[in-house]
Protein backbone atom coordinates (compact mmCIF):
# COMPACT_ATOMS: atom_id res chain seq x y z
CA UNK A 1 -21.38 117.25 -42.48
CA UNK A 2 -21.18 116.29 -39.09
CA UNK A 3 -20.80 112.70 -38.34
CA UNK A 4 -24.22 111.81 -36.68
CA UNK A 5 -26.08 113.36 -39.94
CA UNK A 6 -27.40 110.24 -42.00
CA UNK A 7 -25.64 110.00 -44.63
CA UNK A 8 -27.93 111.26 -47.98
CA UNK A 9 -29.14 108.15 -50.25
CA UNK A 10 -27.89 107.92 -53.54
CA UNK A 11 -30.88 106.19 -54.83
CA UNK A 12 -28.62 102.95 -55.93
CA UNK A 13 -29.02 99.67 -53.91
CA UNK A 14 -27.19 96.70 -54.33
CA UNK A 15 -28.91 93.64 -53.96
CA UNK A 16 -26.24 90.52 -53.09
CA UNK A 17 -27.71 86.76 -53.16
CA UNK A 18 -30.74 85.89 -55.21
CA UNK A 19 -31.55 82.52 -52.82
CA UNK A 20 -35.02 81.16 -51.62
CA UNK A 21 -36.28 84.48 -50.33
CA UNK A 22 -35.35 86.78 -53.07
CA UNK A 23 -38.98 87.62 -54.60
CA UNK A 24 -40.84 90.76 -55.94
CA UNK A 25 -39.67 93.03 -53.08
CA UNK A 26 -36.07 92.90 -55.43
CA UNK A 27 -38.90 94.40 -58.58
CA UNK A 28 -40.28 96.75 -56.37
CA UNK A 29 -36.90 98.30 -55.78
CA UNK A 30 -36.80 98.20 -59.30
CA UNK A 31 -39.68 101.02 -59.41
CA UNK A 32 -38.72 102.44 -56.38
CA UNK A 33 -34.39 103.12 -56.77
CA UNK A 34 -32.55 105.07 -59.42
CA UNK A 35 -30.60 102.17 -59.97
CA UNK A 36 -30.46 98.59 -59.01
CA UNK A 37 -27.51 95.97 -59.18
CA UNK A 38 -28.02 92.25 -58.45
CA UNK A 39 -25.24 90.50 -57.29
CA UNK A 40 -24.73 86.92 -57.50
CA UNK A 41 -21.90 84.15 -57.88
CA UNK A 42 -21.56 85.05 -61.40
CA UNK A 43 -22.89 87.45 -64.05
CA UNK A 44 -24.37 84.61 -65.65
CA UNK A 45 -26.40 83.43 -62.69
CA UNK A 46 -27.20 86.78 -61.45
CA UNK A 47 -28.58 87.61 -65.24
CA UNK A 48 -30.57 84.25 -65.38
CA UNK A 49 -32.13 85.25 -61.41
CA UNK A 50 -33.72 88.94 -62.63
CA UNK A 51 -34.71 86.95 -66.66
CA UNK A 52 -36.81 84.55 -64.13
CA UNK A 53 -37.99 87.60 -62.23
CA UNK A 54 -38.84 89.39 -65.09
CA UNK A 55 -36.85 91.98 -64.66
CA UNK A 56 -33.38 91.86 -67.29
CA UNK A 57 -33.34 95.63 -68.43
CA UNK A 58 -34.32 96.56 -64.98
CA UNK A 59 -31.43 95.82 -62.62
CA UNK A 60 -27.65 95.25 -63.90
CA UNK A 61 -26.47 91.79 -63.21
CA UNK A 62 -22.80 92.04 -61.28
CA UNK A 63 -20.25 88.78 -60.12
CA UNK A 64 -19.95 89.33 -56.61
CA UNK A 65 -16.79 89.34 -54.81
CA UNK A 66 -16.00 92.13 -51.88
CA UNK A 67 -13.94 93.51 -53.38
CA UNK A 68 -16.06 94.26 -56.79
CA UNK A 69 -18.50 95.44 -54.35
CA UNK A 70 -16.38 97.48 -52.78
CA UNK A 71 -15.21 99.15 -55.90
CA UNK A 72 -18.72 100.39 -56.76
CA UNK A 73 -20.26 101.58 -53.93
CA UNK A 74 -20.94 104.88 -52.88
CA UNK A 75 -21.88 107.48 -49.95
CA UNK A 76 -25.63 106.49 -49.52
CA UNK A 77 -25.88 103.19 -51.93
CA UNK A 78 -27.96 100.83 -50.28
CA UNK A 79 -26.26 97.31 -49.55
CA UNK A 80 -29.27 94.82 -48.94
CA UNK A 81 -27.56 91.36 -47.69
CA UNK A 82 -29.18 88.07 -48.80
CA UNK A 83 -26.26 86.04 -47.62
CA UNK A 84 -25.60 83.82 -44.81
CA UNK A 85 -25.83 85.71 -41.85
CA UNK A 86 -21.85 84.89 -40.82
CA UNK A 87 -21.34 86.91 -44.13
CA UNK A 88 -22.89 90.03 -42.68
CA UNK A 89 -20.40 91.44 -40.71
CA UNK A 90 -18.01 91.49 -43.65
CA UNK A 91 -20.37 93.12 -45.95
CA UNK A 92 -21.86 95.64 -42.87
CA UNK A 93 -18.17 96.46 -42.64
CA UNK A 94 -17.75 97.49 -46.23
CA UNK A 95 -20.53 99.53 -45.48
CA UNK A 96 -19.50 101.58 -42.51
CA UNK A 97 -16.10 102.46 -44.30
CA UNK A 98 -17.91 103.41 -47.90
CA UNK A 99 -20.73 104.91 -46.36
CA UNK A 100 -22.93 102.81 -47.64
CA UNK A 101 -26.33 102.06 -45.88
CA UNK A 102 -27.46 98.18 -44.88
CA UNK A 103 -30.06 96.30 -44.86
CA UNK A 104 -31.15 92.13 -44.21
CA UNK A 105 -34.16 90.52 -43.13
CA UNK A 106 -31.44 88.64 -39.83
CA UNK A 107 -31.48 88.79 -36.47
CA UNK A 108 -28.83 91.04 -35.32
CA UNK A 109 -25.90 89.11 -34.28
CA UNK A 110 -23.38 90.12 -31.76
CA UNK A 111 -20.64 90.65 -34.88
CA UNK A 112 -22.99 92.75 -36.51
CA UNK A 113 -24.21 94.97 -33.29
CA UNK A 114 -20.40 95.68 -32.36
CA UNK A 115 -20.02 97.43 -35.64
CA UNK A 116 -23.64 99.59 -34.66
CA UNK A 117 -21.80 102.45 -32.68
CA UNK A 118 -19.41 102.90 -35.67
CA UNK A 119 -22.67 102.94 -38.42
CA UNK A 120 -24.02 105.29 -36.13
CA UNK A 121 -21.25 108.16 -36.18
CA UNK A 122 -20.34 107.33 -39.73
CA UNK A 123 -24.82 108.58 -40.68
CA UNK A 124 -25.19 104.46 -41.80
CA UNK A 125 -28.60 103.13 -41.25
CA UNK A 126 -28.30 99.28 -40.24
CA UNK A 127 -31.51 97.66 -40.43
CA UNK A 128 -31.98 94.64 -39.69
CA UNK A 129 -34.73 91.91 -38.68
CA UNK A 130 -36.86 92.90 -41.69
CA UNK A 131 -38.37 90.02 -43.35
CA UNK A 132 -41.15 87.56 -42.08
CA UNK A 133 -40.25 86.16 -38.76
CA UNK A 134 -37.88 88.65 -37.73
CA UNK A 135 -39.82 91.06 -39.26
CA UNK A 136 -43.44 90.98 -40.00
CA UNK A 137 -44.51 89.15 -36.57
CA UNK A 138 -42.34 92.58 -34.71
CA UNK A 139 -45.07 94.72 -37.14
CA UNK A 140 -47.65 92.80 -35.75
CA UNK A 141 -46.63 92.59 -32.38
CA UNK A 142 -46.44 96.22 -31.84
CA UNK A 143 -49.66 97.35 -33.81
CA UNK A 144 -51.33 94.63 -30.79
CA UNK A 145 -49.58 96.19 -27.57
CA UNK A 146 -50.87 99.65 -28.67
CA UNK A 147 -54.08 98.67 -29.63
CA UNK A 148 -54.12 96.81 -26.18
CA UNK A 149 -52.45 99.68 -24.50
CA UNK A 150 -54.98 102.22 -25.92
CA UNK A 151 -57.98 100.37 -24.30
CA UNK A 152 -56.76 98.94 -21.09
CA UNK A 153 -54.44 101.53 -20.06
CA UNK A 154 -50.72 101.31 -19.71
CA UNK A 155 -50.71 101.73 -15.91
CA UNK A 156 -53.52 99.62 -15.68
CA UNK A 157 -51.66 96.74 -13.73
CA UNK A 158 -53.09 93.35 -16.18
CA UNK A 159 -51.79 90.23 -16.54
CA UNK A 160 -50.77 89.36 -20.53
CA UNK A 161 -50.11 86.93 -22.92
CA UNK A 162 -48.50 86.59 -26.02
CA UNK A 163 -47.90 84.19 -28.34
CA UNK A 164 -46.35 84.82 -31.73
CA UNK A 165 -45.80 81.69 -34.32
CA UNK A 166 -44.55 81.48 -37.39
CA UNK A 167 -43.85 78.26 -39.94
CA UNK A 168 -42.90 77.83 -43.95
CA UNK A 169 -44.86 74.18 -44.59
CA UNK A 170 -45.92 72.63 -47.65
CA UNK A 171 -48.98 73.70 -48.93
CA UNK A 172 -49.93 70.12 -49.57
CA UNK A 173 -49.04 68.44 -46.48
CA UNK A 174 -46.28 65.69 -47.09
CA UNK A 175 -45.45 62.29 -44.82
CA UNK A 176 -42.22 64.48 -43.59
CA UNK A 177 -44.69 67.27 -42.15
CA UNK A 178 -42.30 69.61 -43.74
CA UNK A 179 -40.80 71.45 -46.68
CA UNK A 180 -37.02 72.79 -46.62
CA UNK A 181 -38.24 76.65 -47.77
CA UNK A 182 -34.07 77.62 -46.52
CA UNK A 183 -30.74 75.48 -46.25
CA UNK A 184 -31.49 72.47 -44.02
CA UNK A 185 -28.53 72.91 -41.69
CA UNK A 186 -30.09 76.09 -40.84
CA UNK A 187 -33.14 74.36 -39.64
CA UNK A 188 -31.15 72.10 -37.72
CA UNK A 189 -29.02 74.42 -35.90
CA UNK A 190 -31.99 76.46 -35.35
CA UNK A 191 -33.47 73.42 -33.28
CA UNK A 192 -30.08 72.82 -31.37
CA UNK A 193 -30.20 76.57 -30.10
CA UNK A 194 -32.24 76.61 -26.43
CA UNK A 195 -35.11 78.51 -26.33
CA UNK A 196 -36.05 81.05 -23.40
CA UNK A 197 -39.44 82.27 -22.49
CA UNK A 198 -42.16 82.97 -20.31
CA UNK A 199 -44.58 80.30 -18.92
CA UNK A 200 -46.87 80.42 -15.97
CA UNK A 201 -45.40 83.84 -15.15
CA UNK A 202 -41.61 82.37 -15.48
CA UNK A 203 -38.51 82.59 -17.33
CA UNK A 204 -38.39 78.95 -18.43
CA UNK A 205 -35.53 77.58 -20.62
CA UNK A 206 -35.77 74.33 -23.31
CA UNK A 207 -32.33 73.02 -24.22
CA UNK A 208 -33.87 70.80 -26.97
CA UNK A 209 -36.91 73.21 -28.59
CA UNK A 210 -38.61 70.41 -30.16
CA UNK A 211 -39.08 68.49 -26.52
CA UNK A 212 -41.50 72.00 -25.53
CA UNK A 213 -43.70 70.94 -28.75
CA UNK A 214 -47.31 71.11 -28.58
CA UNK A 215 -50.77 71.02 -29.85
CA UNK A 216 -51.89 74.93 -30.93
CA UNK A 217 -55.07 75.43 -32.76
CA UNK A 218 -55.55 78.10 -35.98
CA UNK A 219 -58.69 79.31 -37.34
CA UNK A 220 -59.67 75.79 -36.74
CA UNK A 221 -56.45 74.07 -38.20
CA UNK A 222 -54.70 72.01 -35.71
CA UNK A 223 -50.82 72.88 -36.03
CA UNK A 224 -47.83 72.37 -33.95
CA UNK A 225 -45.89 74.94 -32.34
CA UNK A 226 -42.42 75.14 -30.08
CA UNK A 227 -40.53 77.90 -28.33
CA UNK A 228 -37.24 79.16 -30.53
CA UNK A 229 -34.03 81.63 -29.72
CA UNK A 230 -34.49 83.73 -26.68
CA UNK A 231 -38.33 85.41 -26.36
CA UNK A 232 -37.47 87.45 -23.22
CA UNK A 233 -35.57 90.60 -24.09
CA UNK A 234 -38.78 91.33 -26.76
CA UNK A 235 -41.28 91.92 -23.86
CA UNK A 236 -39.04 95.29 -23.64
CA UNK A 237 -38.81 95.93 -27.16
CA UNK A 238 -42.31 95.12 -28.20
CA UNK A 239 -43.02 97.97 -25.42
CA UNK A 240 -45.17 95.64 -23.37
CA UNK A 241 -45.88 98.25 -20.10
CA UNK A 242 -44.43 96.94 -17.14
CA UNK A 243 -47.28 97.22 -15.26
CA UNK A 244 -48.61 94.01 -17.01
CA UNK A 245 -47.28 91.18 -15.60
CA UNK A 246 -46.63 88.75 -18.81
CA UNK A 247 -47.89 84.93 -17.99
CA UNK A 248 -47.39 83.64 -21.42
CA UNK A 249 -44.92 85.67 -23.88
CA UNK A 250 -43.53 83.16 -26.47
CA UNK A 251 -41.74 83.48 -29.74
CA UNK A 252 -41.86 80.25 -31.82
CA UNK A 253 -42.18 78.22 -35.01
CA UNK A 254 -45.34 76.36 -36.21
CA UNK A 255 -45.54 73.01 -37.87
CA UNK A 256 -48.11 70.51 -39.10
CA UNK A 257 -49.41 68.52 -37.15
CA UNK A 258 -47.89 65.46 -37.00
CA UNK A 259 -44.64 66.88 -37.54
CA UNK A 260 -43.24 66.03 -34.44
CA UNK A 261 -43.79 61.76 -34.73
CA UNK A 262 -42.48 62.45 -38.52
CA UNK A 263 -39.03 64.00 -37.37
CA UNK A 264 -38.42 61.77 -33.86
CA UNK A 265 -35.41 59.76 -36.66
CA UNK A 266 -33.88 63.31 -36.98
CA UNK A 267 -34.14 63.78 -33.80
CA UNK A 268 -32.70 61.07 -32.36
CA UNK A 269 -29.50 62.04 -34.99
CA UNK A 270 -29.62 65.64 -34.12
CA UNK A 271 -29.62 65.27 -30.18
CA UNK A 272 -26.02 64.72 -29.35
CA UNK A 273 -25.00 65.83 -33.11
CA UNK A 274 -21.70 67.69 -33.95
CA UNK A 275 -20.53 70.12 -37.02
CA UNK A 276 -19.76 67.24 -38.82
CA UNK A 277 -22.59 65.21 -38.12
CA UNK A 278 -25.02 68.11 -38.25
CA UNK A 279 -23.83 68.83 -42.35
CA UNK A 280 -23.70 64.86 -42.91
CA UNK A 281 -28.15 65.04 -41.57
CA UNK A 282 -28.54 68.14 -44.06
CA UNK A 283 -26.99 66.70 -46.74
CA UNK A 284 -29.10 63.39 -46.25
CA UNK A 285 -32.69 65.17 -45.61
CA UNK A 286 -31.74 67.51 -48.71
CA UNK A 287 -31.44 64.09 -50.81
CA UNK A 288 -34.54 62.42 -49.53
CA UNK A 289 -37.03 65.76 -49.19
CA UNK A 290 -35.65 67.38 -52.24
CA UNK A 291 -37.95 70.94 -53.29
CA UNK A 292 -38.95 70.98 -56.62
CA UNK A 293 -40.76 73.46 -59.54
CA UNK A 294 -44.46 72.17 -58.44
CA UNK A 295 -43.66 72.24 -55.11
CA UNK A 296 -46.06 74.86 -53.27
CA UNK A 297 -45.38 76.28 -49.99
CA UNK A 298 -47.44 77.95 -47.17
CA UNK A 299 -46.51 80.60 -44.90
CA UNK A 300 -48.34 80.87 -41.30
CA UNK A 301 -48.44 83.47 -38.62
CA UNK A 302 -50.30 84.15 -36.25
CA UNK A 303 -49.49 86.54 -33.31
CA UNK A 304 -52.59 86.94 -30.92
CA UNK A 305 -52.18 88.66 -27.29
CA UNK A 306 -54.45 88.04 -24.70
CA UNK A 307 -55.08 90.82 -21.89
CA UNK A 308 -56.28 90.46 -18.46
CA UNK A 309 -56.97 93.86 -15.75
CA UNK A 310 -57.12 93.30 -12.12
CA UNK A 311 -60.83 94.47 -12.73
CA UNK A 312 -61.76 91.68 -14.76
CA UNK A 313 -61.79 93.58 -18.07
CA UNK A 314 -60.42 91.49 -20.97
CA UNK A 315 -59.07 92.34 -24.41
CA UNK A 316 -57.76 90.10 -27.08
CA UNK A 317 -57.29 90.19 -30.25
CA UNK A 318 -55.13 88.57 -33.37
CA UNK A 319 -53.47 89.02 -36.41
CA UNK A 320 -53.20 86.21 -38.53
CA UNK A 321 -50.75 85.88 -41.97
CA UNK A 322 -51.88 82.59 -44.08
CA UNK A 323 -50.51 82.54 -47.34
CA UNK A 324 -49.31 80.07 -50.10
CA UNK A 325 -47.12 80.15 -53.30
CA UNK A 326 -47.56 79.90 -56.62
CA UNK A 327 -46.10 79.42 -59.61
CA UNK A 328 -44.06 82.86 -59.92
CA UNK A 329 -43.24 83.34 -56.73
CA UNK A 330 -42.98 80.79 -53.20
CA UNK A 331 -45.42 82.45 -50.23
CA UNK A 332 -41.34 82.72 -47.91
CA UNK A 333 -39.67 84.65 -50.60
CA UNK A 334 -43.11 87.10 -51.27
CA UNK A 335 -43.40 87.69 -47.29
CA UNK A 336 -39.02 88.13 -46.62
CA UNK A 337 -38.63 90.49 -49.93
CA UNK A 338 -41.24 92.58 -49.78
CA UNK A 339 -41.02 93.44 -46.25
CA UNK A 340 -37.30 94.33 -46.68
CA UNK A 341 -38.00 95.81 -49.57
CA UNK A 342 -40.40 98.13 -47.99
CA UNK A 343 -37.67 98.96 -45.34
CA UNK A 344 -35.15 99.36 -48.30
CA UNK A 345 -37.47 102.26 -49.49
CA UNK A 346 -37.76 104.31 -46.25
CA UNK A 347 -33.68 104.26 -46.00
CA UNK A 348 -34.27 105.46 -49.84
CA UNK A 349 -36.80 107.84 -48.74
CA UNK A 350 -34.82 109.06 -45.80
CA UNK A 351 -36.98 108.30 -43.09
CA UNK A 352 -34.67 106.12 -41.08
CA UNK A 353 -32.24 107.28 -38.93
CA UNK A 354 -28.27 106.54 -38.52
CA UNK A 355 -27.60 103.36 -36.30
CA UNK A 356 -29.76 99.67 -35.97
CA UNK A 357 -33.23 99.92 -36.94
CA UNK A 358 -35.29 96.81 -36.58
CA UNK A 359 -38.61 96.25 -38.95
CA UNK A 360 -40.22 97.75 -36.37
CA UNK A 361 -38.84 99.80 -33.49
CA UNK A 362 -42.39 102.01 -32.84
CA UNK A 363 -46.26 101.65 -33.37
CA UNK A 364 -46.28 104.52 -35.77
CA UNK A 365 -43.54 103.03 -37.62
CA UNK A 366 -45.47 98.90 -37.60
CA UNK A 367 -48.67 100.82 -39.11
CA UNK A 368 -47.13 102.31 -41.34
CA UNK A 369 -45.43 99.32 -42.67
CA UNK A 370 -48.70 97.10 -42.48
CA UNK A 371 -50.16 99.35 -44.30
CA UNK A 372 -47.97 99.44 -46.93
CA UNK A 373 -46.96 95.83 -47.05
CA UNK A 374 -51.34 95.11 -47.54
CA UNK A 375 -51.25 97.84 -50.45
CA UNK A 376 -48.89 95.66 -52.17
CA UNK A 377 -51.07 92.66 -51.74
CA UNK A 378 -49.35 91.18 -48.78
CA UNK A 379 -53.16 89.60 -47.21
CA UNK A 380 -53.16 89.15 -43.72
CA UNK A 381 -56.01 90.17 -41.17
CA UNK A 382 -56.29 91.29 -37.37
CA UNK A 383 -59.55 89.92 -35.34
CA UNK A 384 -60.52 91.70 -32.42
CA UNK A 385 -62.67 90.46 -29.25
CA UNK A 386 -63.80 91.24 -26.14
């Protein structure tokens, strides 16, 4: 077999981690794969994680080390990575040398994309940024531009806007404005890391996120939104035409409002913060804003672009995600599982090809991903207006 062919899957998938955001996309894989293996920190825990998901008999519990892992897999297994994202490159490795395909809801990191050119010849699909935000905001983001494109014409010179927001909060709002739905050091490294967008027309920068905050309205619900990670390099990969001059295209995270008088004391820690410091804050807002069984949390996105032609035709429409938990399952790990898990079945299937594949790299591929994800029950719903 030559070595751009994708490798043929095997129909087993490994599923390693069973955090926050491992939900009923890990049973639909159940239904959906030959065989399914749950990895966690011990046999134990991993068996006690699929007995509260309802699924022992179902998927074989495993202790995970690498090199356990490593022993079972298999040309065309399927290793989906709940870890930490510095784990990935360890486990993406594994991959590429058992011929194993990946798959994690991440951003791709610069560890992981060096190892994309060797995925590639070995036929490894690497997907990647397939979960809620990355992942379900790209789906919606490129069902938009071709709707937009498809009525205003993509050589149709327009000024566009785009804004695409996305926050885990507590379904019954809470002094702190907030609810920890991952690891709280991740939330606060996330705010240390400058954002980059487009404002006015510009490439503006924020070194501190939260100081860009502001009002943004939804459905009538005020919220509070800021710029995160680097916006720019998805007006190209969201296929925005170049012959529409973007004025607004922003990638962000939305709050409650209020949420940015409740956090000013972590703010004032966080500002000139190091490692140290940064895990001593974590440990102290775990403590005080612990998460707990009747905790409920809510899930908000909403992606809207905004389109302006030099003829004074206008298009704009929205898609908007509002969802919270419940009992069985929290509204972050129903949105992050199920999406991967519908990008788990197409490497299954066979209908992605060798080398990185975001959640969504075309139109054709977003619809057809919406419309699975809303067969499943996944509500969300696009508005359309002149």
């Amino acid at each position: 077999m030559p070595d751009s062919a994708l490798v043929p899957p095997s129909g087993t998938v490994h599923w390693i981690g069973a955090g926050l955001s491992t939900g009923s996309g890990l049973a639909a894989l159940c239904g959906a794969a030959d065989r399914v293996r749950l990895w966690h920190r011990t046999e134990e825990r991993a068996g006690r994680s699929l007995a509260a998901l309802g699924l022992t008999g179902r998927a074989r519990p495993r202790a995970y080390t690498p090199g356990a892992l490593a022993a079972e897999l298999a040309p065309g297994d399927v290793v989906v990575s709940m870890l930490p994202v510095p784990e990935h490159p360890a486990l993406l490795a594994a991959c590429v040398a058992g011929r194993a395909h990946f798959a994690c809801s991440s951003y791709v990191s610069d560890a992981v994309l060096d190892q994309v050119p060797a995925a590639t010849a070995a036929g490894v699909v690497v997907l990647t940024e397939a979960g809620l935000d990355p992942g379900i905001d790209h789906l919606f983001a490129h069902s938009l531009i071709a709707r937009a494109r498809a009525e205003i014409g993509a050589d149709t010179a327009a000024e566009a806007s785009l804004t695409s927001y996305c926050g885990g909060v507590p379904a019954v709002p809470n002094d702190f404005r907030y609810r920890f739905s991952w690891a709280p050091a991740g939330v606060l490294n996330a705010l240390r890391s400058p954002a980059r967008y487009i404002e006015s027309g510009a490439e503006t920068t924020s070194p501190r996120p939260w100081e860009a905050t502001r009002p943004h309205v939804v459905d009538g619900e005020d919220f509070e939104v800021y710029p995160n990670r680097d916006s720019v390099p998805f007006v190209g990969q969201y296929g925005l035409p170049p012959a529409w001059k973007p004025q607004t295209f922003v990638r962000g995270t939305l709050r409650l409002d209020g949420w940015l008088e409740a956090w000013q004391p972590v703010f004032a820690r966080l500002a000139d913060a190091d490692a140290g410091a940064i895990a001593e804050l974590a440990h102290d807002l775990a403590a005080r804003y612990p998460t707990t069984d009747a905790d409920r949390d809510r899930v908000v996105l909403a992606v809207t672009l905004d389109v302006r032609a030099g003829s004074g035709r206008t298009w704009s429409s929205r898609y908007l995600l509002d969802l919270v938990g419940d009992a069985e399952e929290s509204a972050m790990a129903r949105c992050v599982s199920r999406t991967l898990s519908a990008g788990v079945r197409a490497i299954l299937r066979g209908t992605l090809p060798p080398g990185l594949n975001r959640a969504a790299e075309t139109p054709g591929r977003a619809e057809e991903w919406l419309t699975e994800l809303a067969g499943e029950g996944l509500d969300f719903r696009l508005t359309t207006g002149a």
